[in-house]
C-alpha atoms as a PDB file:
ATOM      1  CA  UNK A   1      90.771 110.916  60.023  1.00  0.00           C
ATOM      2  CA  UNK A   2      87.968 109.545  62.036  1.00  0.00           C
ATOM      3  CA  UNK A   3      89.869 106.949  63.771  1.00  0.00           C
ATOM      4  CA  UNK A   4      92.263 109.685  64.686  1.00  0.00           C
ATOM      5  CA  UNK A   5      89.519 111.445  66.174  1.00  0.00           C
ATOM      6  CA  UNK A   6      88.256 108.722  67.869  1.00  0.00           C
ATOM      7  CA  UNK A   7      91.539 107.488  69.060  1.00  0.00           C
ATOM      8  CA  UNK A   8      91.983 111.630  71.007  1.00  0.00           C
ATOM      9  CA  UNK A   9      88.397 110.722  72.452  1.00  0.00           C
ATOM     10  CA  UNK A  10      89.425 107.926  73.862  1.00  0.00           C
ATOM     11  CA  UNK A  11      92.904 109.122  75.118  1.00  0.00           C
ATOM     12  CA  UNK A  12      91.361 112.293  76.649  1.00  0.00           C
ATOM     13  CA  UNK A  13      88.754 110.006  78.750  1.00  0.00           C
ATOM     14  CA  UNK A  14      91.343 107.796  79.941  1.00  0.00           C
ATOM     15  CA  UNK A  15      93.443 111.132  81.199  1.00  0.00           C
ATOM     16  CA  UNK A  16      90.051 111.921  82.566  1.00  0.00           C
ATOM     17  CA  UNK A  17      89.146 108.718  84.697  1.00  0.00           C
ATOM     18  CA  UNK A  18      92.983 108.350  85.580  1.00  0.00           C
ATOM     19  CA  UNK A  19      92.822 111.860  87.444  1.00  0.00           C
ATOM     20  CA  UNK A  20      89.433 110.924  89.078  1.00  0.00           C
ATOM     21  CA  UNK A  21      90.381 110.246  92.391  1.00  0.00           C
ATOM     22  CA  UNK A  22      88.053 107.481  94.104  1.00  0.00           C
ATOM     23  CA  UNK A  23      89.570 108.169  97.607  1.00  0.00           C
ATOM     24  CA  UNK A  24      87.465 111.074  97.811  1.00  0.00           C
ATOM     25  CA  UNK A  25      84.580 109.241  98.872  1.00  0.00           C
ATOM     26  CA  UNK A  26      87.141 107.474 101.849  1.00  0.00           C
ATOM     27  CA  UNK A  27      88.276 111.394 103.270  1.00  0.00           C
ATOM     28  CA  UNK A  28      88.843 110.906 107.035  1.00  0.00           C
ATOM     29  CA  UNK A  29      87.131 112.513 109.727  1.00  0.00           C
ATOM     30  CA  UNK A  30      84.089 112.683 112.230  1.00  0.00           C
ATOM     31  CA  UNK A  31      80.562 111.536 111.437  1.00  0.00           C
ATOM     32  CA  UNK A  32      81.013 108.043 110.151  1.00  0.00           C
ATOM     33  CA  UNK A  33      80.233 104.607 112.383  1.00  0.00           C
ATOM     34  CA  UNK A  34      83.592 103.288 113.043  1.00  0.00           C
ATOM     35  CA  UNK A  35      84.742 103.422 116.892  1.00  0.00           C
ATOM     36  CA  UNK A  36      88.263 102.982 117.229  1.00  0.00           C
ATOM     37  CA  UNK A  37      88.977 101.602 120.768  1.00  0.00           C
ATOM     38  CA  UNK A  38      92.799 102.800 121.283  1.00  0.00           C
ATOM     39  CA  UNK A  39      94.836 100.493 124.101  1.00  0.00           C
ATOM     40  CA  UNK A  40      98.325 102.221 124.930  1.00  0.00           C
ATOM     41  CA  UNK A  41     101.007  99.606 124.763  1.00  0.00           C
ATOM     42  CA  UNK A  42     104.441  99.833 127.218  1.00  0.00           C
ATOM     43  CA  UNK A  43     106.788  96.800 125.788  1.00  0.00           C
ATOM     44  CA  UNK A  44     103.476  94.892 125.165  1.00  0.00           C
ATOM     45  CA  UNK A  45     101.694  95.974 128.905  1.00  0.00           C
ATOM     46  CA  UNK A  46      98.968  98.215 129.112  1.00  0.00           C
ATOM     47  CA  UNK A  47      99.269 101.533 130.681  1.00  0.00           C
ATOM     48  CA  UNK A  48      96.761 104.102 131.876  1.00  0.00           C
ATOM     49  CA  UNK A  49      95.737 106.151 129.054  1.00  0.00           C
ATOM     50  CA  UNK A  50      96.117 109.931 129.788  1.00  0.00           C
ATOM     51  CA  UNK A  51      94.758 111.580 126.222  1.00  0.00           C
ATOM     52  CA  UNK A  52      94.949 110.598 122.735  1.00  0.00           C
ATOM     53  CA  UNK A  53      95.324 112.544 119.749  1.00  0.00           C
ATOM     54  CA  UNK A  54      93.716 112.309 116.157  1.00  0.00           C
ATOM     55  CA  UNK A  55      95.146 113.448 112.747  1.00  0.00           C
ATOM     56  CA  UNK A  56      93.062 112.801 109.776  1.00  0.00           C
ATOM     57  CA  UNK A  57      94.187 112.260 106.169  1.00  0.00           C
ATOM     58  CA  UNK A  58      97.673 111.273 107.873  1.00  0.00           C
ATOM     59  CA  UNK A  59      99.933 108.463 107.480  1.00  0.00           C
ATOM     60  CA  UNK A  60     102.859 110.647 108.979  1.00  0.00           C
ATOM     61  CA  UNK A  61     103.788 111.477 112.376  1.00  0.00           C
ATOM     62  CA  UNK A  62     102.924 115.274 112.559  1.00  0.00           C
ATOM     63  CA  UNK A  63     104.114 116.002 115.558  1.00  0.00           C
ATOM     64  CA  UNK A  64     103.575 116.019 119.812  1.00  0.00           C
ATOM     65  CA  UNK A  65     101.826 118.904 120.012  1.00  0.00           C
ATOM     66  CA  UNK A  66      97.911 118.987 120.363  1.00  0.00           C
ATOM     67  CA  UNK A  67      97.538 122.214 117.922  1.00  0.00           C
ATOM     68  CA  UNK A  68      98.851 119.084 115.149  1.00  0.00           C
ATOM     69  CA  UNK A  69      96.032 117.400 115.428  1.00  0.00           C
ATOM     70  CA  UNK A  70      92.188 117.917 114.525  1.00  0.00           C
ATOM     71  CA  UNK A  71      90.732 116.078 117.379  1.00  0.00           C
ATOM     72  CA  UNK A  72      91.904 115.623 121.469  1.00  0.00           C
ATOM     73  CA  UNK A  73      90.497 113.148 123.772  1.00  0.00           C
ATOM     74  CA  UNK A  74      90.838 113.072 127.338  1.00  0.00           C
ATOM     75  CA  UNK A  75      91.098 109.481 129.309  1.00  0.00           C
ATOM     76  CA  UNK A  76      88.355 108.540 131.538  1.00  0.00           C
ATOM     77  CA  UNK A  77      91.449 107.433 134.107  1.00  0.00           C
ATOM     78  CA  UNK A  78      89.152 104.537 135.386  1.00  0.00           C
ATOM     79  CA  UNK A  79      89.394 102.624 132.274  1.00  0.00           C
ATOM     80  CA  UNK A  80      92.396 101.265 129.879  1.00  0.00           C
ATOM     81  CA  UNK A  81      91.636 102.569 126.607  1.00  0.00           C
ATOM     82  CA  UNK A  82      89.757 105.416 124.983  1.00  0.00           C
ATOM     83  CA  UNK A  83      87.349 105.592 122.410  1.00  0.00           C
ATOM     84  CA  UNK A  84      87.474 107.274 119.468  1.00  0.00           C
ATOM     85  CA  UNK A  85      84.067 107.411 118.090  1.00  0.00           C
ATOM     86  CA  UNK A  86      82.281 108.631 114.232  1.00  0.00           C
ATOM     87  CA  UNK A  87      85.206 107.925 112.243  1.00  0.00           C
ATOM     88  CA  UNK A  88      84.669 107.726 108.572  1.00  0.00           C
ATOM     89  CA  UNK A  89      86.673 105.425 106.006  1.00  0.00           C
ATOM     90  CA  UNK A  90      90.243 107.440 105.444  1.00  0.00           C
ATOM     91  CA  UNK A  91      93.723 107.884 106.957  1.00  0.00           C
ATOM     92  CA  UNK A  92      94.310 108.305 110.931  1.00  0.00           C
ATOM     93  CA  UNK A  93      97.339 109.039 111.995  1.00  0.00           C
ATOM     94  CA  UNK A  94      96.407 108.083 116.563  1.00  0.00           C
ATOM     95  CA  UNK A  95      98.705 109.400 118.733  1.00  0.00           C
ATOM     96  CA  UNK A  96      98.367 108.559 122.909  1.00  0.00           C
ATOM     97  CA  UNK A  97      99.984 109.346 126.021  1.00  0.00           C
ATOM     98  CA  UNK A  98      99.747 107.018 129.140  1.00  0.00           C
ATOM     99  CA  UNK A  99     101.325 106.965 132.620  1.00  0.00           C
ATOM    100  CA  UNK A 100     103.582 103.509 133.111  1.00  0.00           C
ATOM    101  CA  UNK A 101     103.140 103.034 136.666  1.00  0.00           C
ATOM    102  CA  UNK A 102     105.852 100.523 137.106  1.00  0.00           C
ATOM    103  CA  UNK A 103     108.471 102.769 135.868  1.00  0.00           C
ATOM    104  CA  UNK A 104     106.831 106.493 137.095  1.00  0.00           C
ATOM    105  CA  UNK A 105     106.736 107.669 133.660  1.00  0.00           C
ATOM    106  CA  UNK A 106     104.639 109.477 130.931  1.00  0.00           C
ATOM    107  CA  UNK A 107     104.882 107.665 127.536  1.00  0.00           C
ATOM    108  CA  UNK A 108     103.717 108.345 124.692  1.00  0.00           C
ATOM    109  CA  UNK A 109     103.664 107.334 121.269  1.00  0.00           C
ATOM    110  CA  UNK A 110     101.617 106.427 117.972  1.00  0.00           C
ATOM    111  CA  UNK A 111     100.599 104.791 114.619  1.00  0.00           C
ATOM    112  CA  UNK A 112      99.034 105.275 111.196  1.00  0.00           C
ATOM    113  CA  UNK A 113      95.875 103.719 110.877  1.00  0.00           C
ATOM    114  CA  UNK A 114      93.641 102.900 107.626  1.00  0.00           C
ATOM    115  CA  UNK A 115      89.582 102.478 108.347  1.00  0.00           C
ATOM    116  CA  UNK A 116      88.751 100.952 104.727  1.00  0.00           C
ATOM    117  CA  UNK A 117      85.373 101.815 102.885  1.00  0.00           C
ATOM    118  CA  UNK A 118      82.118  99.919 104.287  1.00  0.00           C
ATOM    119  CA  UNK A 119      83.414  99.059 108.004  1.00  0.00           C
ATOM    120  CA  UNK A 120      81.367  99.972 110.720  1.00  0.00           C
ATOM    121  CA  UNK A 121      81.331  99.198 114.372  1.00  0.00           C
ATOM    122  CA  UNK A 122      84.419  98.598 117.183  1.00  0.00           C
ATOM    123  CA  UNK A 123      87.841  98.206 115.856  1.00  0.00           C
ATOM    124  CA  UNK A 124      90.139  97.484 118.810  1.00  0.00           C
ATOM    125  CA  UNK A 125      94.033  99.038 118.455  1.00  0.00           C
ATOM    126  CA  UNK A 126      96.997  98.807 120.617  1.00  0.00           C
ATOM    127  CA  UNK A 127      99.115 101.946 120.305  1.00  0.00           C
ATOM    128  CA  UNK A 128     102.698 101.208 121.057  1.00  0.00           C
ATOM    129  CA  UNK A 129     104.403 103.618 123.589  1.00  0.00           C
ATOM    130  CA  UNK A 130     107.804 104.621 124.994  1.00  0.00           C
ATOM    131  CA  UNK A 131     109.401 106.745 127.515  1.00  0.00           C
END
């Protein structure tokens, strides 16, 4: 009988640490020290940034409207990126829009990105975008 007993101990402590989830300490958002330095991409040439748009804990595409997304930055227009700064570790799903000026165009367009556990500092990203 005991090693029955011990055998449910174990078994119920295995079901235990399996549905631990150790991405909880990795949950996306502000207030971390990762700067993501986003570059908008036209068929590989870089555009003037206009705004990008954050969703944490995404992977997925959640849509083109800003109310989709839990942070909004505006473009300094002098410069050809944007900063995204205080990220924590997690799941970033970076959304941009640009102006091509060769073809007179807003374009827009994004990707998931994954900040793993223990990085800190710039991480430069080109964001691919279309017409």
């Amino acid at each position: 009988m005991k090693l029955k007993q011990r055998l449910l101990v174990v078994c119920v402590f295995c079901i235990l640490w399996a549905s631990c989830n150790d991405d909880e300490s990795c949950k996306a958002g502000a207030g971390g020290d990762v700067t993501l330095v986003a570059f908008p991409q036209h068929h590989t040439k870089p555009v003037r940034p206009d705004s990008v748009y954050v969703k944490f804990d995404s992977k997925e595409f959640p849509g083109a409207s800003p109310l989709d997304y839990d942070l909004a930055i505006a473009a300094d227009t002098t410069e050809d990126h944007v900063f995204i700064e205080n990220l924590k570790c997690g799941d970033y799903y970076i959304y941009m829009i640009g102006y091509d000026h060769s073809i007179i165009e807003l374009v827009r367009g994004g990707i998931p990105y994954t900040i793993a556990d223990n990085l800190s500092g710039e991480i430069d990203l080109d964001i691919p975008v279309t017409e």
